[in-house]
N, C-alpha and C. Protein backbone atom coordinates (compact mmCIF):
# COMPACT_ATOMS: atom_id res chain seq x y z
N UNK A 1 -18.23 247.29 16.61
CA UNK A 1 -18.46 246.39 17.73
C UNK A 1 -18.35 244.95 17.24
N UNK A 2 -18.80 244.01 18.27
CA UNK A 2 -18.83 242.74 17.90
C UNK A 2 -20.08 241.95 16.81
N UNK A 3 -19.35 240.86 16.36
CA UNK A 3 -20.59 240.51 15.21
C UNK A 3 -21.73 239.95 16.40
N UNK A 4 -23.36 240.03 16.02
CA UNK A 4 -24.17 239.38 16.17
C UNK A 4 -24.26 238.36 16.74
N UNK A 5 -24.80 237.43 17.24
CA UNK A 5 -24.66 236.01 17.87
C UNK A 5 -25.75 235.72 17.50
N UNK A 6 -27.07 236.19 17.39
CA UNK A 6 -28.40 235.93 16.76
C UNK A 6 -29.42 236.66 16.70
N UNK A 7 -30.17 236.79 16.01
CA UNK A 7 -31.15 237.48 15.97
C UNK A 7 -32.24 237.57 17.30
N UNK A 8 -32.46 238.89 18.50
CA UNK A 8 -33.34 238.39 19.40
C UNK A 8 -35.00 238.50 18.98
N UNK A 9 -35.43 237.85 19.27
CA UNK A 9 -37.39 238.37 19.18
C UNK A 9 -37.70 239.57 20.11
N UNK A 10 -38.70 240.11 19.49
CA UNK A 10 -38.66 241.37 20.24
C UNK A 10 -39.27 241.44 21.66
N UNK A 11 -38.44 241.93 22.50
CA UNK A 11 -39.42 242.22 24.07
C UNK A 11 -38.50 240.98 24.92
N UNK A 12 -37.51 239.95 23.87
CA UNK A 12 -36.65 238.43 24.52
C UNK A 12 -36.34 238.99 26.27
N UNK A 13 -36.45 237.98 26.97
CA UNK A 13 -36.24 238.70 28.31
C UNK A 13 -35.68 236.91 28.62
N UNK A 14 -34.31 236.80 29.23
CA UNK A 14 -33.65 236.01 29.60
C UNK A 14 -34.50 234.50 30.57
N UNK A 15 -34.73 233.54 30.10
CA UNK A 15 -35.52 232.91 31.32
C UNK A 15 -35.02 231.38 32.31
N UNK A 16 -35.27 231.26 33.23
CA UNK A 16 -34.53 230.09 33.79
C UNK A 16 -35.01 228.60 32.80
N UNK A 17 -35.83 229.12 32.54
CA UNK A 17 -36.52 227.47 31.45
C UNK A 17 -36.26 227.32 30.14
N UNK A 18 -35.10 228.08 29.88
CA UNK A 18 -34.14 227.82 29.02
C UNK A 18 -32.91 226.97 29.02
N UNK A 19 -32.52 226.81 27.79
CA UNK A 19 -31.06 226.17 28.23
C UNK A 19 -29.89 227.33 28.25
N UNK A 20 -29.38 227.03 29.97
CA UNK A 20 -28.60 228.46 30.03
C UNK A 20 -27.50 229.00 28.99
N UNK A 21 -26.96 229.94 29.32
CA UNK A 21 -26.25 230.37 28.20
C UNK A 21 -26.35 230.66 26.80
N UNK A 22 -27.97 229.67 25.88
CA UNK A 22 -27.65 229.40 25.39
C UNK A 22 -27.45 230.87 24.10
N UNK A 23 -28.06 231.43 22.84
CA UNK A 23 -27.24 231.71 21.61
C UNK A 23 -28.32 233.31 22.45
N UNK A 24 -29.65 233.26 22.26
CA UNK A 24 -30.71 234.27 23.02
C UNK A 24 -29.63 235.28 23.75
N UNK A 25 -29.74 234.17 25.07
CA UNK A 25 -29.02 234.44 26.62
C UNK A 25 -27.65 235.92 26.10
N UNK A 26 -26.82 234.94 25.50
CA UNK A 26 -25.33 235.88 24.94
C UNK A 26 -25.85 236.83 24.33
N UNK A 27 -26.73 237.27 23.46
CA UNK A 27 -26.84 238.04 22.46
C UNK A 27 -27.58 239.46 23.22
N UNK A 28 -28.29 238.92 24.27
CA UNK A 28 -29.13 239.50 25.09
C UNK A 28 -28.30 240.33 25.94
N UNK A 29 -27.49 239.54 26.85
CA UNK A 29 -26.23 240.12 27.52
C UNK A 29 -24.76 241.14 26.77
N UNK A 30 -24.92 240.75 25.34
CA UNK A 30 -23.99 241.28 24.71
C UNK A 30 -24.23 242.71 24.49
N UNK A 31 -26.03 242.82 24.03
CA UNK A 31 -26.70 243.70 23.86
C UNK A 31 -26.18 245.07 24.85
N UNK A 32 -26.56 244.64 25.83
CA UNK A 32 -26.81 245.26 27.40
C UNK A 32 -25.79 245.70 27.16
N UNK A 33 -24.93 245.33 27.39
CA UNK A 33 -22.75 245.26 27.69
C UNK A 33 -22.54 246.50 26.69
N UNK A 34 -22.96 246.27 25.59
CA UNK A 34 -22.86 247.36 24.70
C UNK A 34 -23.30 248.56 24.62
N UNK A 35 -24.79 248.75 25.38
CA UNK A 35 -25.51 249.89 26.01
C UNK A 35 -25.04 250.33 26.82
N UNK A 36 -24.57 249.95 27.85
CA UNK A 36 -24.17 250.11 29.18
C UNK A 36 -22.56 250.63 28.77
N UNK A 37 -21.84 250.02 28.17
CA UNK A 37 -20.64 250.79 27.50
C UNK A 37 -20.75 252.16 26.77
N UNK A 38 -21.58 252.49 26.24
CA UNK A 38 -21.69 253.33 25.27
C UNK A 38 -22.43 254.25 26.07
N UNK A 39 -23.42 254.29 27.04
CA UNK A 39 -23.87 255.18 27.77
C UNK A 39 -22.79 255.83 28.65
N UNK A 40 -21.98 254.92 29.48
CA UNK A 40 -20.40 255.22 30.14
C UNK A 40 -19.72 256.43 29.41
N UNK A 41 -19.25 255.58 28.43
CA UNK A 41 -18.59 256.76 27.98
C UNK A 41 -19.08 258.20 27.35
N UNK A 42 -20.41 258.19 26.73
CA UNK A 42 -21.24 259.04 26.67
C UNK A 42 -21.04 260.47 27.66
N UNK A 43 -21.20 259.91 28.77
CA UNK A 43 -20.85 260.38 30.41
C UNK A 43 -19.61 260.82 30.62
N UNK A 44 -18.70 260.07 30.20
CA UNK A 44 -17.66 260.74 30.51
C UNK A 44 -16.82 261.52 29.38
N UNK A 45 -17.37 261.79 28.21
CA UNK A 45 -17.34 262.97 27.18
C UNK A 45 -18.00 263.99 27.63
N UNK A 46 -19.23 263.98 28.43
CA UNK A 46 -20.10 265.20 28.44
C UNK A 46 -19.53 265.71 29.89
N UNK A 47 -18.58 265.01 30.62
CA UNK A 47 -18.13 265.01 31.80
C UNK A 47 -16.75 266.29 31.37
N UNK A 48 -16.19 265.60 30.31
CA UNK A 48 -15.15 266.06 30.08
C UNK A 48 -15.20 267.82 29.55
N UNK A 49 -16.03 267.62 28.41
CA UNK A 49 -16.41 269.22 28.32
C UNK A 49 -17.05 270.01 29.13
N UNK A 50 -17.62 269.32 30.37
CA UNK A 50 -18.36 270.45 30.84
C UNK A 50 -16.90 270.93 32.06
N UNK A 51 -16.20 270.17 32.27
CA UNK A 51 -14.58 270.27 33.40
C UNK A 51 -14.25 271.27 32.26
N UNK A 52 -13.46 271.65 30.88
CA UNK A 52 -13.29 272.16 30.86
C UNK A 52 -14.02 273.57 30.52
N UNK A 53 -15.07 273.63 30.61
CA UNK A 53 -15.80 274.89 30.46
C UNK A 53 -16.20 275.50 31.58
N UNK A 54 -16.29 275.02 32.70
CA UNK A 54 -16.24 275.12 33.90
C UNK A 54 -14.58 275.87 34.30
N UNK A 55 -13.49 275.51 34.23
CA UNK A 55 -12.39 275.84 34.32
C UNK A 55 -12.12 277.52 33.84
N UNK A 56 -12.32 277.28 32.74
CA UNK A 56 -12.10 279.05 32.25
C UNK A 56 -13.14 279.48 32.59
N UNK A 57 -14.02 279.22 33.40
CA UNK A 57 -15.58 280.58 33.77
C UNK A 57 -14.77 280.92 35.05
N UNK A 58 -14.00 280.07 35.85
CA UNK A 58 -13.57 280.58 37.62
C UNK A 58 -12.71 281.92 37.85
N UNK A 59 -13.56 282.87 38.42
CA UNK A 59 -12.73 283.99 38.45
C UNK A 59 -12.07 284.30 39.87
N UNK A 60 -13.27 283.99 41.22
CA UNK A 60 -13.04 284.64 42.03
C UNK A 60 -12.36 283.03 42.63
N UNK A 61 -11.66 283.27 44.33
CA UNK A 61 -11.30 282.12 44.97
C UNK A 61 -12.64 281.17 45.17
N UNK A 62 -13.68 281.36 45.91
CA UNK A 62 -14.27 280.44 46.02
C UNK A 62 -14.81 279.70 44.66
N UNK A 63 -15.28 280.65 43.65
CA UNK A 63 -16.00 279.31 42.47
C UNK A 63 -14.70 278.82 42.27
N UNK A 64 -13.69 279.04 42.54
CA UNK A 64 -11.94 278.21 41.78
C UNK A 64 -12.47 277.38 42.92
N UNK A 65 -12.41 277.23 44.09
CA UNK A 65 -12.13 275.79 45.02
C UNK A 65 -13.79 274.89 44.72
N UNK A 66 -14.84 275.83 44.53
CA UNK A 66 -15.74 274.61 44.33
C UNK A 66 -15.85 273.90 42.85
N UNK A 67 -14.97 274.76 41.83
CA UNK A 67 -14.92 274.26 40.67
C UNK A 67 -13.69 272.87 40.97
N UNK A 68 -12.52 273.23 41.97
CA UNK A 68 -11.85 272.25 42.09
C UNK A 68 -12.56 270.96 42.96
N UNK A 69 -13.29 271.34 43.58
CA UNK A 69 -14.36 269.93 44.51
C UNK A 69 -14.53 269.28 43.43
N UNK A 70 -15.49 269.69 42.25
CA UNK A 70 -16.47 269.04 41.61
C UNK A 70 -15.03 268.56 40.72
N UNK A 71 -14.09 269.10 39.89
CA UNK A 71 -13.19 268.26 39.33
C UNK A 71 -12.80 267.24 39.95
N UNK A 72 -12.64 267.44 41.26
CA UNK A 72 -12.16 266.05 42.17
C UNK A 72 -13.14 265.13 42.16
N UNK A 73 -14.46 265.60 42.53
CA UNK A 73 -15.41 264.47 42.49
C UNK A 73 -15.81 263.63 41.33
N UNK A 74 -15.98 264.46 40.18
CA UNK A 74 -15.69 264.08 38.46
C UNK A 74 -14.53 262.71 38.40
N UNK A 75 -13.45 263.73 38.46
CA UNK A 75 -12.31 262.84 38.59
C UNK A 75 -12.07 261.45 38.81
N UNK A 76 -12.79 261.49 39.89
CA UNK A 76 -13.00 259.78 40.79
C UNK A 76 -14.14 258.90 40.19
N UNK A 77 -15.02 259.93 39.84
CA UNK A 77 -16.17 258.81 38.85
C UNK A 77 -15.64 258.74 38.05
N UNK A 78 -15.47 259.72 37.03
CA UNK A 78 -14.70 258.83 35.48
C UNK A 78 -13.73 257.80 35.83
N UNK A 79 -12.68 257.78 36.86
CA UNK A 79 -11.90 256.45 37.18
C UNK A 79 -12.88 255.41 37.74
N UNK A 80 -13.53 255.57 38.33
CA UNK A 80 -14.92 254.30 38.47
C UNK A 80 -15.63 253.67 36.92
N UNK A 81 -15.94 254.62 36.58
CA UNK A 81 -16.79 254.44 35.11
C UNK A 81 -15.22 253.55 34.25
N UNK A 82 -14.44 254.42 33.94
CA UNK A 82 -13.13 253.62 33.35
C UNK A 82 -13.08 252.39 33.95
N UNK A 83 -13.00 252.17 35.06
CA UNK A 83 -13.21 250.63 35.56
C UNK A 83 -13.63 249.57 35.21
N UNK A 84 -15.49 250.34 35.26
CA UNK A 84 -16.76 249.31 34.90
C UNK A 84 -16.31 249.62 33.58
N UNK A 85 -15.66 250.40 32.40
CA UNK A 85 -15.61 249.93 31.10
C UNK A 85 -14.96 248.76 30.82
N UNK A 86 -13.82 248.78 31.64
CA UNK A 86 -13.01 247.50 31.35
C UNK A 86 -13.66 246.35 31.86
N UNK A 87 -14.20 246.32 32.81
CA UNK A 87 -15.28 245.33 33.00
C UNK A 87 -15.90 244.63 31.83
N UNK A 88 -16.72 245.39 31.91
CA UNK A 88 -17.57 245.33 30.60
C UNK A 88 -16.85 244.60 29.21
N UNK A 89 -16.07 245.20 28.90
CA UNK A 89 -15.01 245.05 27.88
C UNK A 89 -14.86 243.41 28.02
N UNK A 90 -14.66 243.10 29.30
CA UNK A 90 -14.15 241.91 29.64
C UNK A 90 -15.45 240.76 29.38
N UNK A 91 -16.04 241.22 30.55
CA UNK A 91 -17.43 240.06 30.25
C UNK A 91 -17.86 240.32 28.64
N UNK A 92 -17.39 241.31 27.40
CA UNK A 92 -17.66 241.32 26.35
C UNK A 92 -16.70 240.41 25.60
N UNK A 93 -15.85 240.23 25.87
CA UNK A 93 -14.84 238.95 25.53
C UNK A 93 -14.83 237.68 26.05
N UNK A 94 -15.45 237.03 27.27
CA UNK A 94 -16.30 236.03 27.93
C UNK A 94 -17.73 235.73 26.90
N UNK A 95 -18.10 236.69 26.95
CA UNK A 95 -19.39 236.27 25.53
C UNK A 95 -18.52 235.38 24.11
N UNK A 96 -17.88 236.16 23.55
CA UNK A 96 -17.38 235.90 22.44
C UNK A 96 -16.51 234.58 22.72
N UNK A 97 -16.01 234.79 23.95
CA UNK A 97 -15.73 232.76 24.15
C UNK A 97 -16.62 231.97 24.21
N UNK A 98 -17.56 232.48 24.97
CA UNK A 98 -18.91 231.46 25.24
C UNK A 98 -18.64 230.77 26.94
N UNK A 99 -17.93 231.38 27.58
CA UNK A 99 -17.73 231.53 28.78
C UNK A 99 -18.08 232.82 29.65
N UNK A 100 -19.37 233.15 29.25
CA UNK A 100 -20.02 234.39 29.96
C UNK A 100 -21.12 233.52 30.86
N UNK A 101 -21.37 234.09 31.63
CA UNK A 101 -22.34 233.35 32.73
C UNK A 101 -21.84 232.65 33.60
N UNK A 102 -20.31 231.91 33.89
CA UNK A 102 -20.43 231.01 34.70
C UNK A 102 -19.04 231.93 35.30
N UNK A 103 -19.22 231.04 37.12
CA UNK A 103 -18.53 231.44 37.92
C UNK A 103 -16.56 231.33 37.80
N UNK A 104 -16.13 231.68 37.67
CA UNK A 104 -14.63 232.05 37.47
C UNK A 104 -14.15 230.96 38.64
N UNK A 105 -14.40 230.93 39.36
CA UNK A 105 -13.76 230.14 40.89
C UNK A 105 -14.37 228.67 41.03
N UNK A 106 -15.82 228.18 40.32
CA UNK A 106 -16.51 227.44 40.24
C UNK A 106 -16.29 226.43 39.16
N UNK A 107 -17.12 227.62 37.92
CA UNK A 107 -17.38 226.87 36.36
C UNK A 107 -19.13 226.52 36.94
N UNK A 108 -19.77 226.79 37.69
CA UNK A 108 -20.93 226.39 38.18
C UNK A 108 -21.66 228.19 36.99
N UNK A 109 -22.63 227.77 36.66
CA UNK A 109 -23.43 228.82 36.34
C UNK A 109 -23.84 230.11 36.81
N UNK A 110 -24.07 231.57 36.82
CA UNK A 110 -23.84 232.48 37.55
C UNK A 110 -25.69 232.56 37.51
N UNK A 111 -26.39 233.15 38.46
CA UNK A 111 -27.66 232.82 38.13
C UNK A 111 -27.98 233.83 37.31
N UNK A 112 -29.33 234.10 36.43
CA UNK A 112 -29.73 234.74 35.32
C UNK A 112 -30.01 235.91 36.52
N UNK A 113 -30.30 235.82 37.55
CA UNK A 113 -30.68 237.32 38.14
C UNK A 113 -29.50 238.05 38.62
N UNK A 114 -28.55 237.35 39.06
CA UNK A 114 -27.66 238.01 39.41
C UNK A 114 -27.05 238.62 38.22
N UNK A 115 -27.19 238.19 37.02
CA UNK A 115 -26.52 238.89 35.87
C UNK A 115 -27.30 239.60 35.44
N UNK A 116 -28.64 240.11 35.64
CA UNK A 116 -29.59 240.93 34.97
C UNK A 116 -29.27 242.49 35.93
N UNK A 117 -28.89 241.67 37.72
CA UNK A 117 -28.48 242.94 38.57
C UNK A 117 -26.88 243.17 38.02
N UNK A 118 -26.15 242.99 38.01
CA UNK A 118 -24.60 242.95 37.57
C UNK A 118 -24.16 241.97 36.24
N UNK A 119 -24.43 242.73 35.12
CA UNK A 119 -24.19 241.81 33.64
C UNK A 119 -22.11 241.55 33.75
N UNK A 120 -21.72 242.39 34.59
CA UNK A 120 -20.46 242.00 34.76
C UNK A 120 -19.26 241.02 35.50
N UNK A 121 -21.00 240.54 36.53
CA UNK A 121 -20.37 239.55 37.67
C UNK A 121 -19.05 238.71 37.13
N UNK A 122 -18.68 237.86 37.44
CA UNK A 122 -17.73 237.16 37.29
C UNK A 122 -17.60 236.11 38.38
N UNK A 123 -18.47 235.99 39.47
CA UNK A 123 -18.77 234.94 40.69
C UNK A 123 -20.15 234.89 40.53
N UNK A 124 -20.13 233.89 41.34
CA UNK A 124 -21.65 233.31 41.84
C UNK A 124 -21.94 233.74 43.04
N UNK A 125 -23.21 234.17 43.55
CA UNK A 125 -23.47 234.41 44.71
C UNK A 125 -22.51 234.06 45.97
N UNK A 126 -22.17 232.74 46.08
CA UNK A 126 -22.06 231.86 46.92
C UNK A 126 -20.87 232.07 46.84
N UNK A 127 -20.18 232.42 45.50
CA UNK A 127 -18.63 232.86 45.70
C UNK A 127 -18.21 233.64 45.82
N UNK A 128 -19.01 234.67 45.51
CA UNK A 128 -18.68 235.92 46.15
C UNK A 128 -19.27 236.30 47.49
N UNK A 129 -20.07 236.23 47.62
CA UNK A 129 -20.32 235.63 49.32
C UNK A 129 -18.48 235.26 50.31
N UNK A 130 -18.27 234.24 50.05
CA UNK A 130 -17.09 233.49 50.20
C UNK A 130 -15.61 234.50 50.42
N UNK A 131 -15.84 235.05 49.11
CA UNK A 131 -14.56 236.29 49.14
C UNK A 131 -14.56 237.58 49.97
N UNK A 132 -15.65 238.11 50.08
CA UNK A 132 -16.37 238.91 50.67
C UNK A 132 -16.13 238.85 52.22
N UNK A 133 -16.48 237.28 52.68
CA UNK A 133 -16.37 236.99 54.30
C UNK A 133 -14.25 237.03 54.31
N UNK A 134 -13.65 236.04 53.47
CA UNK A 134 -12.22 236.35 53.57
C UNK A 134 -11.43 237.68 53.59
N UNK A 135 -12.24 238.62 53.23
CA UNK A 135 -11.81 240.05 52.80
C UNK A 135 -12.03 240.44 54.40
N UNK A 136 -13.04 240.59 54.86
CA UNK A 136 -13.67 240.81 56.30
C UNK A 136 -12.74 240.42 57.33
N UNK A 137 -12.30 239.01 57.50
CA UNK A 137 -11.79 237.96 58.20
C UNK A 137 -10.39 238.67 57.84
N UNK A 138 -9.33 238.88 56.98
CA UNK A 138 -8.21 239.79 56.85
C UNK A 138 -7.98 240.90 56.95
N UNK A 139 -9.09 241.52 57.09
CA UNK A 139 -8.94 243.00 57.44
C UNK A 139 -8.90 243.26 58.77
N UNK A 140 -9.99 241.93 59.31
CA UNK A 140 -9.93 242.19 60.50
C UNK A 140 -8.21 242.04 61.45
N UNK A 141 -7.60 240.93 60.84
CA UNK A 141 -6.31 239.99 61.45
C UNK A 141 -5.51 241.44 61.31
């Protein structure tokens, strides 16, 4: 993985009366990014062997079509999870610039809660808000 950024104190919990971003903040978020990666794929190894062990047990038609449901449903999460990896991946290369935390559309700061709910954001409330109503507003046209 990636080198260190600093040593955290134990129990460090991100705070607004800090200076944002600053060495804590990244190391804290890097942390996470890396848990949250590694649990993912975790998931989708134990995903993977249990599809195929599941596969050679199907004898009769029905366990074959509900074994094929659950591959389908599998299927679509591991392409979700693959997603949020690249995500991840990404805001893990935003750290290592030192451009993690702030809004992509802005450069305005992303708030510390919204990144504690989504360490992957990439907008600010207010901008994603924004995209959100344009998405609405074109779907509707």
């Amino acid at each position: 993985m990636e080198n260190k950024i600093c040593e955290l104190p134990e129990g460090y919990e991100p705070s607004g009366d800090e200076e944002f971003m600053n060495d804590y903040q990244r190391e804290y978020f890097r942390r996470r990014l890396i848990r949250w990666k590694e649990d993912l794929t975790r998931d989708n190894e134990e995903v993977i062997k249990y599809l195929r062990e599941e596969g050679k047990s199907c004898t009769d038609s029905i366990d074959r079509a509900t074994t094929e449901a659950d591959l389908a449903y599998e299927l679509r999460s591991k392409e979700r999870a693959r997603k949020l990896i690249s995500k991840i991946d990404d805001a893990l290369t935003r750290i290592k610039n030192c451009n993690y935390g702030y809004c992509e559309e802005t450069g305005e700061p992303i708030s510390l809660k919204r990144l504690q709910a989504r360490p992957v954001a990439t907008l600010s409330i207010e901008a994603q808000e924004r995209h959100e109503k344009q998405e609405r507003v074109q779907k509707d046209e």
